[in-house]
PDB file of N, CA and C in Angstrom:
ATOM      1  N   UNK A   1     113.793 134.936 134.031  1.00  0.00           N
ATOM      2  CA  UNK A   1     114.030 135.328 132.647  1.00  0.00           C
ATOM      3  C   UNK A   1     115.353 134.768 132.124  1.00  0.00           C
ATOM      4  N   UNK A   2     116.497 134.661 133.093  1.00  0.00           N
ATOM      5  CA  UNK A   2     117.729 134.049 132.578  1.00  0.00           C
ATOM      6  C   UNK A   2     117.287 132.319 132.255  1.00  0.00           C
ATOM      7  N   UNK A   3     116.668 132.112 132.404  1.00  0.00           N
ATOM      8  CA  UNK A   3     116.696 130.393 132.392  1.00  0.00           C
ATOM      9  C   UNK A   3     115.991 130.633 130.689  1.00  0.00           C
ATOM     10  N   UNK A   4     115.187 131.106 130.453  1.00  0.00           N
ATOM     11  CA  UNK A   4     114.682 131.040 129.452  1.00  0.00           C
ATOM     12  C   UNK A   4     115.378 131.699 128.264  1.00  0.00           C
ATOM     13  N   UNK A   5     116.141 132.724 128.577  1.00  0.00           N
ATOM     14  CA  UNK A   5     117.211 132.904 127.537  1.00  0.00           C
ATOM     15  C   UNK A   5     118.552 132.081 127.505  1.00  0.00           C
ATOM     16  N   UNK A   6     118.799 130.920 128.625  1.00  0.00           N
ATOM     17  CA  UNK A   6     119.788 130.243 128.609  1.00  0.00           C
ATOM     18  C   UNK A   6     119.436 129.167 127.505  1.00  0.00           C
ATOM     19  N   UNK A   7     117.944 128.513 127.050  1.00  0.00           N
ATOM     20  CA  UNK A   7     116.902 127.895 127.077  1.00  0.00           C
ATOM     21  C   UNK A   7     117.038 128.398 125.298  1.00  0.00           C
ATOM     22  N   UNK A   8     116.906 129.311 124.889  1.00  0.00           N
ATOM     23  CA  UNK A   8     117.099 129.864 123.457  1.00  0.00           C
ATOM     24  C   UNK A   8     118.882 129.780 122.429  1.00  0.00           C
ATOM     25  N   UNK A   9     119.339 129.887 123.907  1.00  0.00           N
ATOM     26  CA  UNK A   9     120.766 129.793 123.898  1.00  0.00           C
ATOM     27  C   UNK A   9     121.246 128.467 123.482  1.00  0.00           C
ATOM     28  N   UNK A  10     120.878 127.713 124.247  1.00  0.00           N
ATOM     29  CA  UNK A  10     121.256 125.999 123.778  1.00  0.00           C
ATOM     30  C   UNK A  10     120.262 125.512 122.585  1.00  0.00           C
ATOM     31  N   UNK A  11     119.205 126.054 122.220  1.00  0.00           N
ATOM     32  CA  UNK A  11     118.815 125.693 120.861  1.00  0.00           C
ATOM     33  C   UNK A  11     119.730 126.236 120.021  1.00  0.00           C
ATOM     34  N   UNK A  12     119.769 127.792 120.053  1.00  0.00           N
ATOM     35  CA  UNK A  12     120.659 128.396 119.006  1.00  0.00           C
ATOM     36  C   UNK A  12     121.706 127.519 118.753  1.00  0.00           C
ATOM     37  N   UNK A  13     122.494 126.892 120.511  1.00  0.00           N
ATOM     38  CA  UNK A  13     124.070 126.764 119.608  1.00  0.00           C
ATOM     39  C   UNK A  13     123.934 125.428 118.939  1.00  0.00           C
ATOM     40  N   UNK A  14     123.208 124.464 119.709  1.00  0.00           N
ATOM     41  CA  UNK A  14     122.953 122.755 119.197  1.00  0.00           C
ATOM     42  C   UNK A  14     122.452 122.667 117.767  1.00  0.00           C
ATOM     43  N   UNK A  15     121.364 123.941 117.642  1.00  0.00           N
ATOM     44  CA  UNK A  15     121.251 123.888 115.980  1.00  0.00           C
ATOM     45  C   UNK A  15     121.926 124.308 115.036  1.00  0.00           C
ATOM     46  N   UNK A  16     122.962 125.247 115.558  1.00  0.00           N
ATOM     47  CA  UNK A  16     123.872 125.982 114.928  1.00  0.00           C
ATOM     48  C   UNK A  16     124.860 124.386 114.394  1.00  0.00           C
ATOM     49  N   UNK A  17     125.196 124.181 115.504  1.00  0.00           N
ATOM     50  CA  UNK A  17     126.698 122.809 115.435  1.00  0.00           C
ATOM     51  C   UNK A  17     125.934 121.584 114.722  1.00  0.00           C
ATOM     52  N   UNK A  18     124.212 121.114 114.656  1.00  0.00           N
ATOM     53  CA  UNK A  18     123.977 120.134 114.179  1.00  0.00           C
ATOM     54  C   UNK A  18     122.847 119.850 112.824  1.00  0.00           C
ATOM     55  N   UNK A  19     122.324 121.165 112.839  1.00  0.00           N
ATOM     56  CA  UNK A  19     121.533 121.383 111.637  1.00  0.00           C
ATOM     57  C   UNK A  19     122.449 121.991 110.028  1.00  0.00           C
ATOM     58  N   UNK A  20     122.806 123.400 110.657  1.00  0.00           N
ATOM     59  CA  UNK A  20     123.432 124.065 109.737  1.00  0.00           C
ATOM     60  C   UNK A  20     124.195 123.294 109.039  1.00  0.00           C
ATOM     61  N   UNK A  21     125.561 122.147 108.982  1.00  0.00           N
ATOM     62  CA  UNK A  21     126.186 121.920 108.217  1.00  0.00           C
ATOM     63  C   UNK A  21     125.687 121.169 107.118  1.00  0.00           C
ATOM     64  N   UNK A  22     123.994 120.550 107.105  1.00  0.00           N
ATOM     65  CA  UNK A  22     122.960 120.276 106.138  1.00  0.00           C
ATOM     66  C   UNK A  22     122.981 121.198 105.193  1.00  0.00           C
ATOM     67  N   UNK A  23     122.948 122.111 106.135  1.00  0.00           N
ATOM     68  CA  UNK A  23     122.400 123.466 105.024  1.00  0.00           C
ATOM     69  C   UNK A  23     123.968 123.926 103.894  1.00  0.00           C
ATOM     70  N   UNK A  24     124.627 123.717 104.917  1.00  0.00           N
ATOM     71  CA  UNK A  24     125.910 124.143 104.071  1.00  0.00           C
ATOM     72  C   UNK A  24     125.944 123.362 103.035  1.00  0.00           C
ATOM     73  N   UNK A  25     125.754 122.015 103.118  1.00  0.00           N
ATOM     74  CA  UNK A  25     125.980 120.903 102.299  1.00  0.00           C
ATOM     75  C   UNK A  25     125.084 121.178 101.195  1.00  0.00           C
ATOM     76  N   UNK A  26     123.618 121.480 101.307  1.00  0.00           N
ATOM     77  CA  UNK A  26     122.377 121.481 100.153  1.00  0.00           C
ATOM     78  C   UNK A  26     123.233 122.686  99.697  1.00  0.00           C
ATOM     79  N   UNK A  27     123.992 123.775  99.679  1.00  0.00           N
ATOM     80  CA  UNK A  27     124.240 124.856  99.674  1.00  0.00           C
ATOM     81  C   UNK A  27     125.481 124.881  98.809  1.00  0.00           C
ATOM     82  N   UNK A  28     126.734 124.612  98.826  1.00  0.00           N
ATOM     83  CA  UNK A  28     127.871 124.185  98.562  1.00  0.00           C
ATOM     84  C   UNK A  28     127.865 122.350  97.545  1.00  0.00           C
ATOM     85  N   UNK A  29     127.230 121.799  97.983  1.00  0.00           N
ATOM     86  CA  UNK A  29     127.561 120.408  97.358  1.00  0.00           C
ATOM     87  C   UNK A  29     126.228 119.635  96.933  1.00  0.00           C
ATOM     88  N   UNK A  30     125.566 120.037  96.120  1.00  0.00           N
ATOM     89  CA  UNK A  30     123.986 119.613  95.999  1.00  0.00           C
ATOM     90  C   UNK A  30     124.174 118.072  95.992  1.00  0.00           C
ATOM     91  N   UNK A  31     124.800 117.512  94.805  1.00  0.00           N
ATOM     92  CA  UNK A  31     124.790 116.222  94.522  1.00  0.00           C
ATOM     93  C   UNK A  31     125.563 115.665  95.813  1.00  0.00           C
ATOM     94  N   UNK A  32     126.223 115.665  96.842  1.00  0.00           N
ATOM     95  CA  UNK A  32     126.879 115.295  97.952  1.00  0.00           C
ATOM     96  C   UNK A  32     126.392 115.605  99.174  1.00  0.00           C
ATOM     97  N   UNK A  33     125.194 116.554  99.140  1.00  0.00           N
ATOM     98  CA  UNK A  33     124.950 117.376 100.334  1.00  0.00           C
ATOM     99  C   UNK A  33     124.657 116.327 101.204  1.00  0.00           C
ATOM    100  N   UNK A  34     124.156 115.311 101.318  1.00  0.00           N
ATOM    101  CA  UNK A  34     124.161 114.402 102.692  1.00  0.00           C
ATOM    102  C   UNK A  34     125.487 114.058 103.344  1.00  0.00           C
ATOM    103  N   UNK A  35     126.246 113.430 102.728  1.00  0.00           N
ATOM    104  CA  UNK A  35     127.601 113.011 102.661  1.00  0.00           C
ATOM    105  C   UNK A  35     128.672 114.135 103.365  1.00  0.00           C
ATOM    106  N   UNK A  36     128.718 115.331 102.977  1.00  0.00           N
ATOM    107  CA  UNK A  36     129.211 116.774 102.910  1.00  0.00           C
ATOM    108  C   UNK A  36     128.937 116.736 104.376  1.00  0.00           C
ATOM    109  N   UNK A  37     127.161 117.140 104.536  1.00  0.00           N
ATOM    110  CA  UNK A  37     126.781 117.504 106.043  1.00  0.00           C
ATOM    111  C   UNK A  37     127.258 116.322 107.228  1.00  0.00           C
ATOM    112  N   UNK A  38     127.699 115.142 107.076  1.00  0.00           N
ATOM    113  CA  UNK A  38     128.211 114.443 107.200  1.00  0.00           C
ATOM    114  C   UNK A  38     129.277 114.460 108.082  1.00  0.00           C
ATOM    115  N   UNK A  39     130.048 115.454 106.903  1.00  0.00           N
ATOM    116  CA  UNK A  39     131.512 115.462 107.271  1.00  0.00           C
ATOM    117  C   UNK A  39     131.460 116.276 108.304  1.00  0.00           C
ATOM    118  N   UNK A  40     131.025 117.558 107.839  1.00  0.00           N
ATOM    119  CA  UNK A  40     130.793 118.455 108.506  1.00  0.00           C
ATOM    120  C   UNK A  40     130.816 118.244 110.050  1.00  0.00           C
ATOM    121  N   UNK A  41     129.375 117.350 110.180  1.00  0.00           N
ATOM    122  CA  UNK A  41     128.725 117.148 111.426  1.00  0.00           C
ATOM    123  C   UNK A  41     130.087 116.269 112.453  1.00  0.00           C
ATOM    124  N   UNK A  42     130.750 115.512 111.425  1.00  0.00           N
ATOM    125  CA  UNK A  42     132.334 115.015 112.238  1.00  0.00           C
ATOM    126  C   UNK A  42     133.110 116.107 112.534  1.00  0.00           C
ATOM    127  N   UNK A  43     133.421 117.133 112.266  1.00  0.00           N
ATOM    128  CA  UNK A  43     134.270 118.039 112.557  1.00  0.00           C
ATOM    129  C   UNK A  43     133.732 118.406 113.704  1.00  0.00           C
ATOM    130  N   UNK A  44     132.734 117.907 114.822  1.00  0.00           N
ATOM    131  CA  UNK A  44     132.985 118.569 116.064  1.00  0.00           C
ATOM    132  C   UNK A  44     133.718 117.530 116.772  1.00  0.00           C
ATOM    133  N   UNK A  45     133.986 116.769 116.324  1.00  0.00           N
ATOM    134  CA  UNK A  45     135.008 116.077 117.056  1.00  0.00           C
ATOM    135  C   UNK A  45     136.462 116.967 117.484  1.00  0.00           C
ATOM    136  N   UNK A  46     136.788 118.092 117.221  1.00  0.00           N
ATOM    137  CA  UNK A  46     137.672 119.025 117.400  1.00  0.00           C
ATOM    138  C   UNK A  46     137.429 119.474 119.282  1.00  0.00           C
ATOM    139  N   UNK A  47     135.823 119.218 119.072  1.00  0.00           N
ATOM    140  CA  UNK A  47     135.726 119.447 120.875  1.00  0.00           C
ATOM    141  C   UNK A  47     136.057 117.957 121.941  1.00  0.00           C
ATOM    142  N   UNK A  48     137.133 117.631 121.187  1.00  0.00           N
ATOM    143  CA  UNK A  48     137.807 116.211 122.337  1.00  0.00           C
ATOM    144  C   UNK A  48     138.651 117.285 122.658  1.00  0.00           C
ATOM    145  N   UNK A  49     139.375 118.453 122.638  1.00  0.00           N
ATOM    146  CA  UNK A  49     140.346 119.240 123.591  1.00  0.00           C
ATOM    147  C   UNK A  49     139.687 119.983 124.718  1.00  0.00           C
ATOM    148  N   UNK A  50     138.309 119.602 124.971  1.00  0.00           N
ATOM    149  CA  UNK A  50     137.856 120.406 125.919  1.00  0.00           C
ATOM    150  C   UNK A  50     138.183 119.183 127.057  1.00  0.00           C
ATOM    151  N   UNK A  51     138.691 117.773 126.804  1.00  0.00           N
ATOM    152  CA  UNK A  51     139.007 116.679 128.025  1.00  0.00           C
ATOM    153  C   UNK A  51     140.272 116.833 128.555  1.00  0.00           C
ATOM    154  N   UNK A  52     141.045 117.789 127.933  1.00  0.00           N
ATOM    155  CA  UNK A  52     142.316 118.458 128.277  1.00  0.00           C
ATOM    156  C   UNK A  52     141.939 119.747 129.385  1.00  0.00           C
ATOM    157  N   UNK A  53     140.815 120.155 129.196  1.00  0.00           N
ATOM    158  CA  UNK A  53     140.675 121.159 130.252  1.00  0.00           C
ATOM    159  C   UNK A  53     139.881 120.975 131.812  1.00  0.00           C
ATOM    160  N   UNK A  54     140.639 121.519 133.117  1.00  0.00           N
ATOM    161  CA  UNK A  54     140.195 121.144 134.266  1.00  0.00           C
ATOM    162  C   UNK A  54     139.102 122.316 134.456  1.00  0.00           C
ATOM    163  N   UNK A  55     138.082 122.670 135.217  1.00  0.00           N
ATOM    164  CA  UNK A  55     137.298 121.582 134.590  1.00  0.00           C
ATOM    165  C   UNK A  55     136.825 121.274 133.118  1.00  0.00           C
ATOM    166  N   UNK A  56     136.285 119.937 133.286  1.00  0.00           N
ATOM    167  CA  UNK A  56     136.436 119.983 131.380  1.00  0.00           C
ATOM    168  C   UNK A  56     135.074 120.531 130.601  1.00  0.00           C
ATOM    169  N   UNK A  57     133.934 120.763 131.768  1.00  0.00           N
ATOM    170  CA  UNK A  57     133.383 122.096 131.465  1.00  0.00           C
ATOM    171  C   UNK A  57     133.074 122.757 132.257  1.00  0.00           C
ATOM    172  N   UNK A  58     133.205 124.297 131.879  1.00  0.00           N
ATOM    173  CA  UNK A  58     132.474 125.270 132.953  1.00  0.00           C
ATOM    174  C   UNK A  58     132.047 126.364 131.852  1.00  0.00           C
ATOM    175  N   UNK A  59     130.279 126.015 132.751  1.00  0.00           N
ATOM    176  CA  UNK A  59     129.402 126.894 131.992  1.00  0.00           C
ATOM    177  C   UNK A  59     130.003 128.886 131.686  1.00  0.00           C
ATOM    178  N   UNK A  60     130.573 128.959 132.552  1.00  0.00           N
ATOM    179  CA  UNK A  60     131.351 130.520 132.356  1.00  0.00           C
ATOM    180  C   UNK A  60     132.587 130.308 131.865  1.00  0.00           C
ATOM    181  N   UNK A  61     132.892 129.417 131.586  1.00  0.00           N
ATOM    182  CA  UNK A  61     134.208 129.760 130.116  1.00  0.00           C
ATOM    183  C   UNK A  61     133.848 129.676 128.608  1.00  0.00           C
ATOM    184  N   UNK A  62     134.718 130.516 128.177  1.00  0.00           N
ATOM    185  CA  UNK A  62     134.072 130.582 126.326  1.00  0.00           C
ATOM    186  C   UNK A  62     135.591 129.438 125.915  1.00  0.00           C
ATOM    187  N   UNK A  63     135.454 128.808 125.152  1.00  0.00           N
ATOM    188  CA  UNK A  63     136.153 128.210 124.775  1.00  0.00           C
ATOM    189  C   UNK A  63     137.192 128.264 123.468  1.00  0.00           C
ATOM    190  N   UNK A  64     136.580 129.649 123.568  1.00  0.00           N
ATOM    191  CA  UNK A  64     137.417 130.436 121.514  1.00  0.00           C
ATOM    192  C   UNK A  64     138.451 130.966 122.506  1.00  0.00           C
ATOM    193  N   UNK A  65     139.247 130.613 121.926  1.00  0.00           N
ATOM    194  CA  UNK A  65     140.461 130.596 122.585  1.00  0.00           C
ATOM    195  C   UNK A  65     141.031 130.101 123.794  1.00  0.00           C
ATOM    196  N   UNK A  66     140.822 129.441 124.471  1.00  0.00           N
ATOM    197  CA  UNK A  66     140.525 128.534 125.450  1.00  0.00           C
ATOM    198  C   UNK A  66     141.698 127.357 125.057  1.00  0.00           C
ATOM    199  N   UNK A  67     140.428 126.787 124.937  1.00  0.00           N
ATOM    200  CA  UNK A  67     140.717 124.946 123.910  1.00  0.00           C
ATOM    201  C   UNK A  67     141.583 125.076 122.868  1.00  0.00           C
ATOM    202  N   UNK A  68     143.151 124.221 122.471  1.00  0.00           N
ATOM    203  CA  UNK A  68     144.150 124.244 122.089  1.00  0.00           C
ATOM    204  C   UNK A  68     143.678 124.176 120.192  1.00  0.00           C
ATOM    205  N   UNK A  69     142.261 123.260 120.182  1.00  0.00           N
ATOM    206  CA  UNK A  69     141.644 123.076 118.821  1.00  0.00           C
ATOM    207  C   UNK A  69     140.808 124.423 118.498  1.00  0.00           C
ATOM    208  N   UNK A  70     140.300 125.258 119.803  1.00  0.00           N
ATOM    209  CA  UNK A  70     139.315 126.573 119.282  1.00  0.00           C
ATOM    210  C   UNK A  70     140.528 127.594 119.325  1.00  0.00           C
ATOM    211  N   UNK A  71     141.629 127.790 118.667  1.00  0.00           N
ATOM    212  CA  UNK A  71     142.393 129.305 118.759  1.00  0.00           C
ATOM    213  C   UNK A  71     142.157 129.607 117.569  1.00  0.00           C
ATOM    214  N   UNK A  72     143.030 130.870 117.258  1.00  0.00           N
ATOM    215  CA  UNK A  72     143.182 131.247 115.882  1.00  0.00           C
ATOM    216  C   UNK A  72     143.990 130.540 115.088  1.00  0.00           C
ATOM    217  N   UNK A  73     145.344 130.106 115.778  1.00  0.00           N
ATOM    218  CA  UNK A  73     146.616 129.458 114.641  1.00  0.00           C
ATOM    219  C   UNK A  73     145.615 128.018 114.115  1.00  0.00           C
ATOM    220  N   UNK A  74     144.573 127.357 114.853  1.00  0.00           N
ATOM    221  CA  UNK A  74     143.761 126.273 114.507  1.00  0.00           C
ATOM    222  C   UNK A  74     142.752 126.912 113.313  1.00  0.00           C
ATOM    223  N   UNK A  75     142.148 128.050 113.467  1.00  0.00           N
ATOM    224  CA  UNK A  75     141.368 128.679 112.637  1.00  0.00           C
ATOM    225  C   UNK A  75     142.076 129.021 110.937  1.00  0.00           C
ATOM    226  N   UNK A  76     143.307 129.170 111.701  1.00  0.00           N
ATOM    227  CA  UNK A  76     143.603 129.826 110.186  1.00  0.00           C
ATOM    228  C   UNK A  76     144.137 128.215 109.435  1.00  0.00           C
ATOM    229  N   UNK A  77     144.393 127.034 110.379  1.00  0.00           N
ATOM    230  CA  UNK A  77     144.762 125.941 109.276  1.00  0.00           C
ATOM    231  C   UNK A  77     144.009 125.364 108.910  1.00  0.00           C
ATOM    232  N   UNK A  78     142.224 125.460 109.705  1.00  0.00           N
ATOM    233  CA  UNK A  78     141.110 125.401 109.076  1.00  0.00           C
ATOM    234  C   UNK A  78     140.620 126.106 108.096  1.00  0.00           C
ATOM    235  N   UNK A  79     141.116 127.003 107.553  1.00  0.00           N
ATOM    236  CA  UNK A  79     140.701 127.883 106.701  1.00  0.00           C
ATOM    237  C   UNK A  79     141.852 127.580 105.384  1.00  0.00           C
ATOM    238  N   UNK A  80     142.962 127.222 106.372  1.00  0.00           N
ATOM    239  CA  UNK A  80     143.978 126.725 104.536  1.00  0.00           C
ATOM    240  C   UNK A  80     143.371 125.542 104.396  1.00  0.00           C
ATOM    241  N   UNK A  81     142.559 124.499 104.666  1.00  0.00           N
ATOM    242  CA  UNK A  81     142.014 123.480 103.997  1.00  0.00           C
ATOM    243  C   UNK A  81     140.801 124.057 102.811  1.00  0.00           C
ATOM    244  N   UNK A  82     140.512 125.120 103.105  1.00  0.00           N
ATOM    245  CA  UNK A  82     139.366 125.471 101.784  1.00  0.00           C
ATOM    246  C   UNK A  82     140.468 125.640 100.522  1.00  0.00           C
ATOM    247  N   UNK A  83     141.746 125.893 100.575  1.00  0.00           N
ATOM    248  CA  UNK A  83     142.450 125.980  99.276  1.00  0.00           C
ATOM    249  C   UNK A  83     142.594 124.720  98.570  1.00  0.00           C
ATOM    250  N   UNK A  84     142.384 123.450  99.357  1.00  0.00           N
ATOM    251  CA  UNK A  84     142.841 122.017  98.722  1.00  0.00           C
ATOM    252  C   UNK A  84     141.783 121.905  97.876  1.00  0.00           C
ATOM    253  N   UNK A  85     141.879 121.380  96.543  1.00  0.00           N
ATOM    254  CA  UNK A  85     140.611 121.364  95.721  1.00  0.00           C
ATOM    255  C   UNK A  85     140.165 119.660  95.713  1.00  0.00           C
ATOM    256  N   UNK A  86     139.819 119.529  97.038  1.00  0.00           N
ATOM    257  CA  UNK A  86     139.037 118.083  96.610  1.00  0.00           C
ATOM    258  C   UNK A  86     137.930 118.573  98.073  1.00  0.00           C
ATOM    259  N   UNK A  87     136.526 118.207  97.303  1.00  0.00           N
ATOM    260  CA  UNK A  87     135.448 118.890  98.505  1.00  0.00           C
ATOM    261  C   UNK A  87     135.572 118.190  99.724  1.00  0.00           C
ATOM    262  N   UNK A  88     135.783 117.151  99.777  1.00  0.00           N
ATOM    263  CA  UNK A  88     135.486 116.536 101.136  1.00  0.00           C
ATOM    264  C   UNK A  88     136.494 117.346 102.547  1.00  0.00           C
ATOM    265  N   UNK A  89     138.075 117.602 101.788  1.00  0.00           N
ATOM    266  CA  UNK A  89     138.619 117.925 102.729  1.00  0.00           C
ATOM    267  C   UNK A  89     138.148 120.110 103.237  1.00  0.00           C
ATOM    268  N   UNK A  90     137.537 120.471 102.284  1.00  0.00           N
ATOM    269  CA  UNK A  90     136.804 121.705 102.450  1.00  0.00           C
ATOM    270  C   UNK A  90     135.930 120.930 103.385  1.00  0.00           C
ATOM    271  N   UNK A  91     135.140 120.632 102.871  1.00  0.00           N
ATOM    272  CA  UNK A  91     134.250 120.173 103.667  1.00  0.00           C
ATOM    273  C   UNK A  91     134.697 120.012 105.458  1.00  0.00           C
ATOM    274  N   UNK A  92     135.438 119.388 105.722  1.00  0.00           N
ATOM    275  CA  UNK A  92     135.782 119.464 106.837  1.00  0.00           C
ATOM    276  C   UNK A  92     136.342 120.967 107.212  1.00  0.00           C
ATOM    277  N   UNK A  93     137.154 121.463 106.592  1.00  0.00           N
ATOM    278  CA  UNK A  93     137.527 123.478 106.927  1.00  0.00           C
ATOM    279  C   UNK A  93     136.572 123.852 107.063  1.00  0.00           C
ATOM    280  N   UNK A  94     134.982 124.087 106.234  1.00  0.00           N
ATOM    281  CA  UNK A  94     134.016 124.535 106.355  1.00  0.00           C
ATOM    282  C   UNK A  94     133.516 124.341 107.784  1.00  0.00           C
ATOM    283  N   UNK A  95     133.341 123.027 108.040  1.00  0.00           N
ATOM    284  CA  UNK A  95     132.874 122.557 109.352  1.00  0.00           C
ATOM    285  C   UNK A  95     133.668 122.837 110.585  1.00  0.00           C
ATOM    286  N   UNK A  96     135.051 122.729 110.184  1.00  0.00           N
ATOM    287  CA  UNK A  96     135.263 123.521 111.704  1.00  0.00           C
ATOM    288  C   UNK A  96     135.050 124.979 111.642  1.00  0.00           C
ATOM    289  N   UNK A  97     135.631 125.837 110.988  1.00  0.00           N
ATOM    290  CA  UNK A  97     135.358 126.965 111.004  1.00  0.00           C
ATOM    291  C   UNK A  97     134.013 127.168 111.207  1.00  0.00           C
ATOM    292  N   UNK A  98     133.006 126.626 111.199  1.00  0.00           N
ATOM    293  CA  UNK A  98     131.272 127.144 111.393  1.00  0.00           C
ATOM    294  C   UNK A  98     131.638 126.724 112.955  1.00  0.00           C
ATOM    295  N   UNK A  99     132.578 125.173 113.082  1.00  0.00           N
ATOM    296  CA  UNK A  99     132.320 124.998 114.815  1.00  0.00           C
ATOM    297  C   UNK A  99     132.331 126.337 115.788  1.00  0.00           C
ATOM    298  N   UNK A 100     133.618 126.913 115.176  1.00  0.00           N
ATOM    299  CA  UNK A 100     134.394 128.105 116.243  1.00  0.00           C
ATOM    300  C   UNK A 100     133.280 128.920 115.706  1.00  0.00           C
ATOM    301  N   UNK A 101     132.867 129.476 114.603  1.00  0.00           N
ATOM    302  CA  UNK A 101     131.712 130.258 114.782  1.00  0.00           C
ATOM    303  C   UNK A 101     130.622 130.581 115.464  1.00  0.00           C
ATOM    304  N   UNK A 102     130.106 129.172 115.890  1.00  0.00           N
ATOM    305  CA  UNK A 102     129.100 128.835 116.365  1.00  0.00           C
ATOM    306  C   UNK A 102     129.630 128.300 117.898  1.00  0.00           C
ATOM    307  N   UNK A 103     130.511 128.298 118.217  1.00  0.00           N
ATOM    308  CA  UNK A 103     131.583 128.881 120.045  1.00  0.00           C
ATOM    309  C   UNK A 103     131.110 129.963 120.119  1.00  0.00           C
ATOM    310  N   UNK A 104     131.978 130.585 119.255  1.00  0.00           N
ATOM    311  CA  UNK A 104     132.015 132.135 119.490  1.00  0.00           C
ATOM    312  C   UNK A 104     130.447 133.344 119.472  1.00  0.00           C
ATOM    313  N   UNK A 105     129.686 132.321 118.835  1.00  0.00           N
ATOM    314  CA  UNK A 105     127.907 133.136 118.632  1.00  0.00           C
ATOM    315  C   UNK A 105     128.049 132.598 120.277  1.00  0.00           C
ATOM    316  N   UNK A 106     128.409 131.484 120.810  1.00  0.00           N
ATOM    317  CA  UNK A 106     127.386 131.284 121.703  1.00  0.00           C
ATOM    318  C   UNK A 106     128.247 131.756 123.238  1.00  0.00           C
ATOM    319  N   UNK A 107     129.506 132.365 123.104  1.00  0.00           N
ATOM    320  CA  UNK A 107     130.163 132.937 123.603  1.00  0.00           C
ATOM    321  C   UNK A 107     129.382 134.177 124.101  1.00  0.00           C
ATOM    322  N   UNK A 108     129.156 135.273 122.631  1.00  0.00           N
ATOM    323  CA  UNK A 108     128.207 136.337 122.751  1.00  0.00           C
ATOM    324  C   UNK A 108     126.883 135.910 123.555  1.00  0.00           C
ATOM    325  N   UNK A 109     126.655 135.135 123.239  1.00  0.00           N
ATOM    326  CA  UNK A 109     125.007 135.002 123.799  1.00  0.00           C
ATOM    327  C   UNK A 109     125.609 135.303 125.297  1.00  0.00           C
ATOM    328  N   UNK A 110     126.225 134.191 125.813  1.00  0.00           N
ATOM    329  CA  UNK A 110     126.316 134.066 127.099  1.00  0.00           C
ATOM    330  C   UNK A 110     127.040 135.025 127.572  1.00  0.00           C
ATOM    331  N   UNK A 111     127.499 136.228 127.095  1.00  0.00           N
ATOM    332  CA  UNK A 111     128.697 137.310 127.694  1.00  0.00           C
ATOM    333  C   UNK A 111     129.629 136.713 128.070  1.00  0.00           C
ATOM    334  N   UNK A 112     130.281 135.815 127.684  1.00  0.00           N
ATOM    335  CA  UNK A 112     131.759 135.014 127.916  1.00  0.00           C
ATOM    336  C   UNK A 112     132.476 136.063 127.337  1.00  0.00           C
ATOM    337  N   UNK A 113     132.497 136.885 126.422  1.00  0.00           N
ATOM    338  CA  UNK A 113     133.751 137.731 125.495  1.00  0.00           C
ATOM    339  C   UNK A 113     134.093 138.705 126.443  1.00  0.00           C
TER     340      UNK A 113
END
């Protein structure tokens, strides 16, 4: 039974990190929404600090708070980019902040918290 909820688990989070920021985009930026989801979908590039960690993965670590790019002081300067008023650079705040969201859902899934 664990394999198959591990199995729901990696859809959840892969669609979470590679579908959703579409949706954000049709959602937030109609006339841009490809472009937007785009950006979005670049903001997981934030997970290059997991090559800083020994090992640089292990299935039993949560990485919200962990990884020097998943903390809070990173969260909250992802979140002062939604104040800049030009979309693209929201666009990227949006996208990381859904990243660590979508850590942290998949944190819960796995009882990492």
């Amino acid at each position: 039974m664990e394999i198959v909820s591990d199995i729901y688990r990696h859809i959840i989070h892969y669609s979470f990190h590679l579908l959703v920021p579409f949706v954000f985009g049709k959602l937030f930026w109609k006339e841009n929404w490809w472009k937007a989801g785009l950006i979005m979908l670049g903001t997981m590039v934030i997970d290059l600090d997991h090559l800083l960690a020994d090992p640089i993965f292990d299935p039993d670590r949560c990485g919200i708070g962990f990884h020097p790019l998943h903390t809070l002081w990173a969260g909250i300067a992802y979140g002062g980019l939604l104040v800049i008023p030009y979309w693209k650079v929201r666009a990227v705040g949006i996208g990381c902040l859904w990243h660590l969201c979508t850590d942290a859902i998949d944190c819960l899934l796995g009882r990492l918290v």
